[in-house]
C-alpha atoms as a PDB file:
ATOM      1  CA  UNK A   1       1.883   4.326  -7.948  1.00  0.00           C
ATOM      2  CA  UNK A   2       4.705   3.617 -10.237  1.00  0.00           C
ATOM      3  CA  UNK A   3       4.053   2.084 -13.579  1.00  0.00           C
ATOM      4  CA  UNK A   4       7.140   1.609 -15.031  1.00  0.00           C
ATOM      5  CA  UNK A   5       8.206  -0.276 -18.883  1.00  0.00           C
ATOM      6  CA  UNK A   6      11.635  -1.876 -18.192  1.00  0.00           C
ATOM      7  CA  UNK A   7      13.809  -1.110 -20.076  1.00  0.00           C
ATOM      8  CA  UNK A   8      17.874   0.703 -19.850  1.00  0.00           C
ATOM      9  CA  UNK A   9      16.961   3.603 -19.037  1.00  0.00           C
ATOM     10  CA  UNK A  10      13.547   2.787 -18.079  1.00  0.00           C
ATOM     11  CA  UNK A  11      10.424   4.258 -18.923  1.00  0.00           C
ATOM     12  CA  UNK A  12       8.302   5.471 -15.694  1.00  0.00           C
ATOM     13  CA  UNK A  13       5.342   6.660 -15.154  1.00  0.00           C
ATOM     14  CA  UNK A  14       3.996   8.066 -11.984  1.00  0.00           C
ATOM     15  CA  UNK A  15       0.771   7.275 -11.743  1.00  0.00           C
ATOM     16  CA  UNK A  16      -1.477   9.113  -8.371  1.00  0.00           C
ATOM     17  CA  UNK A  17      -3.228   7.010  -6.133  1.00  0.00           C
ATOM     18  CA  UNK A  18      -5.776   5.156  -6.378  1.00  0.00           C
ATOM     19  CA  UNK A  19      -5.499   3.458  -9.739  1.00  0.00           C
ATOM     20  CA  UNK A  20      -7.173  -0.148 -10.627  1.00  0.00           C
ATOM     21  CA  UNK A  21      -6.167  -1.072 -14.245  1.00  0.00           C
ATOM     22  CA  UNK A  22      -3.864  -0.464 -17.838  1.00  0.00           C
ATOM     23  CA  UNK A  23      -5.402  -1.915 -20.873  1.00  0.00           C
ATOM     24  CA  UNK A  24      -4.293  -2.440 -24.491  1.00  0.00           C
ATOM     25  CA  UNK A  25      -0.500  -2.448 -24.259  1.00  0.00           C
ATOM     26  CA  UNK A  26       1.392  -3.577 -27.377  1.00  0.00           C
ATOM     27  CA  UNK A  27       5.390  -3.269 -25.968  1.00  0.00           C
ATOM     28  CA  UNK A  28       8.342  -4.166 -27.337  1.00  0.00           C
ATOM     29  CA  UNK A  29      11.794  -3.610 -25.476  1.00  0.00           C
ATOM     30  CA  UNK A  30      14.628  -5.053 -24.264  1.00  0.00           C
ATOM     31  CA  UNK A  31      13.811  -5.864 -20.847  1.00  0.00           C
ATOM     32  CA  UNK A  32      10.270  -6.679 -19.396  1.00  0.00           C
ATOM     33  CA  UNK A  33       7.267  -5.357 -20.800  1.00  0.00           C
ATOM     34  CA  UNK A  34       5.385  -4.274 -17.705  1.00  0.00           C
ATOM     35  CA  UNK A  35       7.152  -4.149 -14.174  1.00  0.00           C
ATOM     36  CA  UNK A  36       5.718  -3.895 -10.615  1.00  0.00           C
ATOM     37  CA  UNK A  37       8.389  -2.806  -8.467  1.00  0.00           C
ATOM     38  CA  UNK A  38      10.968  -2.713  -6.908  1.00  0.00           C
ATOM     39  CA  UNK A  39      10.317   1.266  -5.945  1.00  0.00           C
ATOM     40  CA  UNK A  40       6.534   0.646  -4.080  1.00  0.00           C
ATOM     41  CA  UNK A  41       6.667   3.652  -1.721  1.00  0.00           C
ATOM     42  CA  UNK A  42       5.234   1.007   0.682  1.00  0.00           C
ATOM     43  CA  UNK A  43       2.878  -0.951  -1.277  1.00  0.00           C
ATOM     44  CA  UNK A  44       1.053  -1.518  -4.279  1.00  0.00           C
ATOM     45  CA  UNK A  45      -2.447  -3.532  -4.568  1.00  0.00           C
ATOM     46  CA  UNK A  46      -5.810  -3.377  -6.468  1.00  0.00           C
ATOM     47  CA  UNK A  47      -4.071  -3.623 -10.184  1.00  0.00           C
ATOM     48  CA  UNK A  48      -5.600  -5.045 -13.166  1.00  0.00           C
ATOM     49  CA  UNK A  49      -3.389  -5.534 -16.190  1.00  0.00           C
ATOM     50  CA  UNK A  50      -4.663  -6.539 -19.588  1.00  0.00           C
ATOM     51  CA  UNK A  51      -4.795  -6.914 -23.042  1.00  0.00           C
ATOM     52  CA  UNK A  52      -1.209  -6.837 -23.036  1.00  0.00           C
ATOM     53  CA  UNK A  53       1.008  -7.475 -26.327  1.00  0.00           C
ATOM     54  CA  UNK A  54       4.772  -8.753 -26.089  1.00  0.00           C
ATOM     55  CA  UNK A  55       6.950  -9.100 -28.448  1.00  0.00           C
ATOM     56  CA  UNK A  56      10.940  -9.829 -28.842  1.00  0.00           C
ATOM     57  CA  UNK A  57      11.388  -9.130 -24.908  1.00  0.00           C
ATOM     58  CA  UNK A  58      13.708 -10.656 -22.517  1.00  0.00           C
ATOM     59  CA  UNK A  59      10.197 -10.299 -20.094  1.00  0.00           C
ATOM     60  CA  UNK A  60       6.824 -10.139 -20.317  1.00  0.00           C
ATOM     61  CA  UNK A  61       5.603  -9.384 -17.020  1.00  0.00           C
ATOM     62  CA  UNK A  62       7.172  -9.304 -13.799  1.00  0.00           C
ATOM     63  CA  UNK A  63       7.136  -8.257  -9.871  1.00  0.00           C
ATOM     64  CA  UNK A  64      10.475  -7.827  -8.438  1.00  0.00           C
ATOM     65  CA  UNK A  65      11.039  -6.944  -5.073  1.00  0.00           C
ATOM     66  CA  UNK A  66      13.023  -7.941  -2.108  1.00  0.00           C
ATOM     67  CA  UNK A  67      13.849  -8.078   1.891  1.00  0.00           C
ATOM     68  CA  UNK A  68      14.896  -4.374   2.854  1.00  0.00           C
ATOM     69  CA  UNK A  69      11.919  -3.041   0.654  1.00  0.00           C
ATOM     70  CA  UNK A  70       8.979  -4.315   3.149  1.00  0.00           C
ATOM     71  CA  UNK A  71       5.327  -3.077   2.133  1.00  0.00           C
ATOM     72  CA  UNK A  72       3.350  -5.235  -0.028  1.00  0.00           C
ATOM     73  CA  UNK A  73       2.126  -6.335  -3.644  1.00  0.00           C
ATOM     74  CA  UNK A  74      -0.991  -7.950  -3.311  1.00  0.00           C
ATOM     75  CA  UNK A  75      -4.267  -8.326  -5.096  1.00  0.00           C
ATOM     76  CA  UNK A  76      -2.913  -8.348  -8.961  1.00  0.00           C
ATOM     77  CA  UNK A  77      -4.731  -9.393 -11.810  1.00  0.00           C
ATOM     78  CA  UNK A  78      -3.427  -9.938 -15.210  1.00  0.00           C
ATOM     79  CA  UNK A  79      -5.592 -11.157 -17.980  1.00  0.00           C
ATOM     80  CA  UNK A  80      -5.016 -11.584 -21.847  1.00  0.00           C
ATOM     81  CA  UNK A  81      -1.410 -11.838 -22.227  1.00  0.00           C
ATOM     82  CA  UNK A  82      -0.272 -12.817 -25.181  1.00  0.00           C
ATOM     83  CA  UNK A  83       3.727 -13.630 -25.398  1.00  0.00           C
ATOM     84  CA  UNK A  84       5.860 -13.630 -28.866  1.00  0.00           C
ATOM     85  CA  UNK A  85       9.562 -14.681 -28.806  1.00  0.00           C
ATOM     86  CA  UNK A  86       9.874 -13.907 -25.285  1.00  0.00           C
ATOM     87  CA  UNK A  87      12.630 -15.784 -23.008  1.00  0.00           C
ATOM     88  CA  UNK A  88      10.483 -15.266 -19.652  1.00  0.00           C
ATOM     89  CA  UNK A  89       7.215 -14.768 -19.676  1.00  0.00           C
ATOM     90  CA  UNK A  90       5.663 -14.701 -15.952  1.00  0.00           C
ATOM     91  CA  UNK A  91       8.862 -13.395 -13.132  1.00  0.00           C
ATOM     92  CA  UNK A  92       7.736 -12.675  -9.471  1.00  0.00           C
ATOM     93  CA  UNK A  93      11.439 -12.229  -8.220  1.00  0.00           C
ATOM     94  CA  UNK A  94      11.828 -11.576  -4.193  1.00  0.00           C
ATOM     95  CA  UNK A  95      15.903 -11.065  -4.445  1.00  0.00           C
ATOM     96  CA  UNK A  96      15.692  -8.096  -6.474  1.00  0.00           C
ATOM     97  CA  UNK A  97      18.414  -6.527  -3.869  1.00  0.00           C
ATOM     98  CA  UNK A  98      19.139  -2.943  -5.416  1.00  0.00           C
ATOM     99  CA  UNK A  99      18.834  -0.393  -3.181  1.00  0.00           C
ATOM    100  CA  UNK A 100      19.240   3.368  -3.494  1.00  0.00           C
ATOM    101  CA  UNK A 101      21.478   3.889  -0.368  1.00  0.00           C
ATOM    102  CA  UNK A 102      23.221   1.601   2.490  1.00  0.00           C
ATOM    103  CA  UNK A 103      20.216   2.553   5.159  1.00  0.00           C
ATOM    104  CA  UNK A 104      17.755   0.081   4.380  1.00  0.00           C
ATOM    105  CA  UNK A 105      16.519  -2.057   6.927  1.00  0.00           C
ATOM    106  CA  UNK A 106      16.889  -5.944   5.625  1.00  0.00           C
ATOM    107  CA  UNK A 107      14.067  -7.130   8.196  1.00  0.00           C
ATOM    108  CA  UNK A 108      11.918  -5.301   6.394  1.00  0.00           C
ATOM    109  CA  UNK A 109      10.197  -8.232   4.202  1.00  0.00           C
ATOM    110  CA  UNK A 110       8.068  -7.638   1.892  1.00  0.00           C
ATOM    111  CA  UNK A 111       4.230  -9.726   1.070  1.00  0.00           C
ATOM    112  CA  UNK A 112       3.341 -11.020  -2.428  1.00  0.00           C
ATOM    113  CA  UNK A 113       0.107 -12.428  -2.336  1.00  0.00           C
ATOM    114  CA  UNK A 114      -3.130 -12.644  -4.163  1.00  0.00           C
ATOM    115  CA  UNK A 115      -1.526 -12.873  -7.647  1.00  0.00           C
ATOM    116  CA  UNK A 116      -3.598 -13.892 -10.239  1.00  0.00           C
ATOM    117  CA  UNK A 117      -3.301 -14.754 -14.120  1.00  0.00           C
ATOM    118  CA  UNK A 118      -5.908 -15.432 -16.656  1.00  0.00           C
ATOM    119  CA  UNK A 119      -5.800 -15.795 -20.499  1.00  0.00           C
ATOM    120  CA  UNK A 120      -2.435 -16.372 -21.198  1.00  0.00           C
ATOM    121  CA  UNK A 121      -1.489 -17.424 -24.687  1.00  0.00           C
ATOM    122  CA  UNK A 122       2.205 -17.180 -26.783  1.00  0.00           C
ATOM    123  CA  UNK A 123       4.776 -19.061 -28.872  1.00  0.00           C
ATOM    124  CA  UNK A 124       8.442 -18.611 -29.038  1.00  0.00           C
ATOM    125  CA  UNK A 125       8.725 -18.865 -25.518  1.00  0.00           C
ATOM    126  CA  UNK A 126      11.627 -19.966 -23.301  1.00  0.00           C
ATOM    127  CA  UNK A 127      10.213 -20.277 -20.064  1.00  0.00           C
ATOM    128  CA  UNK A 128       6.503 -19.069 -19.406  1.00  0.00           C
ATOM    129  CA  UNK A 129       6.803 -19.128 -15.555  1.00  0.00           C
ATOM    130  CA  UNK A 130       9.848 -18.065 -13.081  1.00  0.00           C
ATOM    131  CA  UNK A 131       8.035 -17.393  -9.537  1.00  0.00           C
ATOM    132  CA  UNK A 132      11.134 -17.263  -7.384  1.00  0.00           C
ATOM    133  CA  UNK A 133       9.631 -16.937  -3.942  1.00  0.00           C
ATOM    134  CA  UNK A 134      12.071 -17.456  -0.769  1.00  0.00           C
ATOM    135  CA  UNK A 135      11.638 -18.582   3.159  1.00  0.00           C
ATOM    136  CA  UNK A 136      11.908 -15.349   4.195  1.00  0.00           C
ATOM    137  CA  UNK A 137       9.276 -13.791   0.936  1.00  0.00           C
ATOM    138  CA  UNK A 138       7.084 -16.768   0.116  1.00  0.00           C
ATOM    139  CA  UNK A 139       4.290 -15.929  -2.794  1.00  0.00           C
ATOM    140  CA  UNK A 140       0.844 -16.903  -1.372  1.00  0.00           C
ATOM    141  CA  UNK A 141      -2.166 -17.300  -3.049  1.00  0.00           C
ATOM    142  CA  UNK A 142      -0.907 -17.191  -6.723  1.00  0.00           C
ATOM    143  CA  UNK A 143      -3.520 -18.497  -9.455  1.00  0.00           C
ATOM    144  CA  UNK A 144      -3.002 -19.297 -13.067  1.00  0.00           C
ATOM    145  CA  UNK A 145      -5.803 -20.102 -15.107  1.00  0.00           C
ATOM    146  CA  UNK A 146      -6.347 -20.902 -18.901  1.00  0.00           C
ATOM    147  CA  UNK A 147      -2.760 -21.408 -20.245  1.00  0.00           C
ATOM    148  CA  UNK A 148      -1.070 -22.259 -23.349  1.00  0.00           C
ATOM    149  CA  UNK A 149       2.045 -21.255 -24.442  1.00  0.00           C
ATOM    150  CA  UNK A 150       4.282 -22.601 -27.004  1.00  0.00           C
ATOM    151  CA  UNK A 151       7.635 -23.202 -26.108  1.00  0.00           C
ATOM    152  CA  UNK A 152      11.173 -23.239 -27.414  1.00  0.00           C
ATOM    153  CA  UNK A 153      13.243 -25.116 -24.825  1.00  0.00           C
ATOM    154  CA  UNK A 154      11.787 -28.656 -24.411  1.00  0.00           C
ATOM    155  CA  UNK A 155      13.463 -28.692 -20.571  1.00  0.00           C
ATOM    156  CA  UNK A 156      11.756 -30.491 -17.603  1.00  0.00           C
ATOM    157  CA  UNK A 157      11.581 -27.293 -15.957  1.00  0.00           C
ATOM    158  CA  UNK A 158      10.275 -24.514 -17.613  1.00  0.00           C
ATOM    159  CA  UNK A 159       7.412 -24.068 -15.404  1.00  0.00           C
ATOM    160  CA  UNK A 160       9.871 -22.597 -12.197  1.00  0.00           C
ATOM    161  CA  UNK A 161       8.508 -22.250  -8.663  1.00  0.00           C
ATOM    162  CA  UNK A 162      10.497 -21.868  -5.312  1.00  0.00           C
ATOM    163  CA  UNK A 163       8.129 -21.268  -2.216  1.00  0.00           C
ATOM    164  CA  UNK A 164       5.122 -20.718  -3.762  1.00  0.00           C
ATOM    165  CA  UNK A 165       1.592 -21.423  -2.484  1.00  0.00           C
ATOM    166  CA  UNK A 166      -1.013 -21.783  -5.130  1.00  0.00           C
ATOM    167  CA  UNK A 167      -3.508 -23.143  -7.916  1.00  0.00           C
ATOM    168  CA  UNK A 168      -3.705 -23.904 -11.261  1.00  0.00           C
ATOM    169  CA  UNK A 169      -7.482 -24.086 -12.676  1.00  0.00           C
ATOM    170  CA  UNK A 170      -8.410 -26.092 -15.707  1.00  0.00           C
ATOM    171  CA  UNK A 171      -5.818 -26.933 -18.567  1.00  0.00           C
ATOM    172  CA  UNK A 172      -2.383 -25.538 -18.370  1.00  0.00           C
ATOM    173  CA  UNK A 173       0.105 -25.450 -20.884  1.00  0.00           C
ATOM    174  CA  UNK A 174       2.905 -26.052 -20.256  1.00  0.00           C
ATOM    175  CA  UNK A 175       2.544 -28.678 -17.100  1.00  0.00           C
ATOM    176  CA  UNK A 176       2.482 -26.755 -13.858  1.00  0.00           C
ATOM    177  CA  UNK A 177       5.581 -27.226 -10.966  1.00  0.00           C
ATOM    178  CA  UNK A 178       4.879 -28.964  -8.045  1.00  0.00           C
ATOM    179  CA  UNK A 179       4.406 -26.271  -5.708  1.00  0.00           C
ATOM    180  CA  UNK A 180       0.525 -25.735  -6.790  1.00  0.00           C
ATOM    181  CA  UNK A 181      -2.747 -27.406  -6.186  1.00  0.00           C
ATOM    182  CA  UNK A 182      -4.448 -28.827  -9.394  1.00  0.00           C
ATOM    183  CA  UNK A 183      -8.602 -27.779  -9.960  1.00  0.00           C
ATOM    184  CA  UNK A 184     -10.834 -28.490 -12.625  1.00  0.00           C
ATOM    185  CA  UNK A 185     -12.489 -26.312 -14.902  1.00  0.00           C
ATOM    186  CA  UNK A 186     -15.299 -26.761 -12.252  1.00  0.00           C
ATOM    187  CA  UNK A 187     -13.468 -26.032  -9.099  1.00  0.00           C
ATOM    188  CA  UNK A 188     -12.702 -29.027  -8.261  1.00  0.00           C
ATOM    189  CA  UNK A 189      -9.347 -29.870  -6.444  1.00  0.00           C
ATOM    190  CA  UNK A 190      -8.158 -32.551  -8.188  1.00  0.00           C
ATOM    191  CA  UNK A 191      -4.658 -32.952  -6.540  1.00  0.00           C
ATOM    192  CA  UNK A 192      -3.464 -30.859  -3.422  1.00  0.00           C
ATOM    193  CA  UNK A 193       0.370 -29.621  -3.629  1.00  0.00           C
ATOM    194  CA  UNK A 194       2.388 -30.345  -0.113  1.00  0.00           C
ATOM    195  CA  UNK A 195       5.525 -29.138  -1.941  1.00  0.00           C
ATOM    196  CA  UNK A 196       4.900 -25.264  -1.591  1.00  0.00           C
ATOM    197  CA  UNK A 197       8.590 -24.904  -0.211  1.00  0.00           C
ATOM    198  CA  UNK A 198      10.256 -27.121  -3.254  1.00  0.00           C
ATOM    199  CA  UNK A 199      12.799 -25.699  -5.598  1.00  0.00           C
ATOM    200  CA  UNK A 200      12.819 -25.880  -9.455  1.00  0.00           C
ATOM    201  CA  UNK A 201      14.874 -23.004 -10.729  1.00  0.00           C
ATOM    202  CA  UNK A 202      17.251 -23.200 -13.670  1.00  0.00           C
ATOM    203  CA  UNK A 203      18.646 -19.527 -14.448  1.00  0.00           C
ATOM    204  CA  UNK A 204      20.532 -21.427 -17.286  1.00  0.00           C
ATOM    205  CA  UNK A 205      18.006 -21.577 -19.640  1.00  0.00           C
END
């Protein structure tokens, strides 16, 4: 397992097998506070991150892969984030195409699923959410629960999804994109998404 603090050059930390959580983490850098890939060794599931602190970052957290890297990132939890002056806050990113050599196989395609995110509060943020899923990588089964974030670019989309299957539960702020069923505090599906495959990304901003 590789935990790694992005940063140039980055921090890493290899981590053995099997490990289920990282709590408390006040970070500051440059990059993204705490990154899951895009070196898996095959695949990496069963991770709790929480109580996590942010600050001045490009990033807060994010899950970069892409197709030559197969394997898998699945069953992720993140709870208590809280964001400060951060231009990205959530990134799943599936073209993340850095490789260490020329013999990768690009069939290989990675699964994201089973994300979830709980507790997320902030201000000073640019966009809270960039989950850039593609036809080939889609990101299934994503969930974001209690939400608010305050915001410094007043943009119709700052909440970005591209092929992304999912839920929001309860309120979420700011509003969610298309791509994911609505459900009450209760569990109740309020509205059901069939735009999973729509695109609102704006790497401008």
């Amino acid at each position: 397992m590789l935990f790694q603090q992005s940063q140039t050059p980055p921090i890493r930390v290899y981590l053995p097998q099997p490990l289920d959580s990282f709590t408390e983490f006040p970070i500051n850098l440059n990059s993204a506070g705490v990154s899951i890939g895009s070196e898996m060794s095959g695949g990496v599931s069963n991770i709790t991150v929480e109580n996590l602190y942010v600050w001045n970052s490009r990033r807060a957290v994010r899950i970069k892969t892409s197709s030559g890297r197969g394997g898998y990132i699945r069953n992720i939890t993140y709870r208590n984030l809280t964001l400060e002056n951060v231009r990205v806050g959530v990134v799943i990113k599936t073209d993340y195409d850095e490789h260490p050599d020329k013999g990768y196989d690009p069939k290989a395609l990675p699964i994201i699923e089973n994300i979830s995110f709980t507790g997320i509060r902030g201000q000073g943020v640019r966009v809270p959410v960039r989950v850039y899923g593609s036809r080939d990588i889609p990101v299934r089964n994503i969930t974001f629960r209690d939400m608010s974030v305050g915001i410094t670019y007043k943009k119709k989309h700052i909440f970005q999804c591209a092929f992304v299957q999912g839920r929001v539960i309860g309120r979420i702020f700011p509003a969610p994109c298309e791509n994911l069923d609505v459900y009450d505090e209760q569990g109740r599906l309020i509205k059901q998404s069939t735009l999973q495959n729509s695109t609102e990304m704006e790497y401008d901003i």
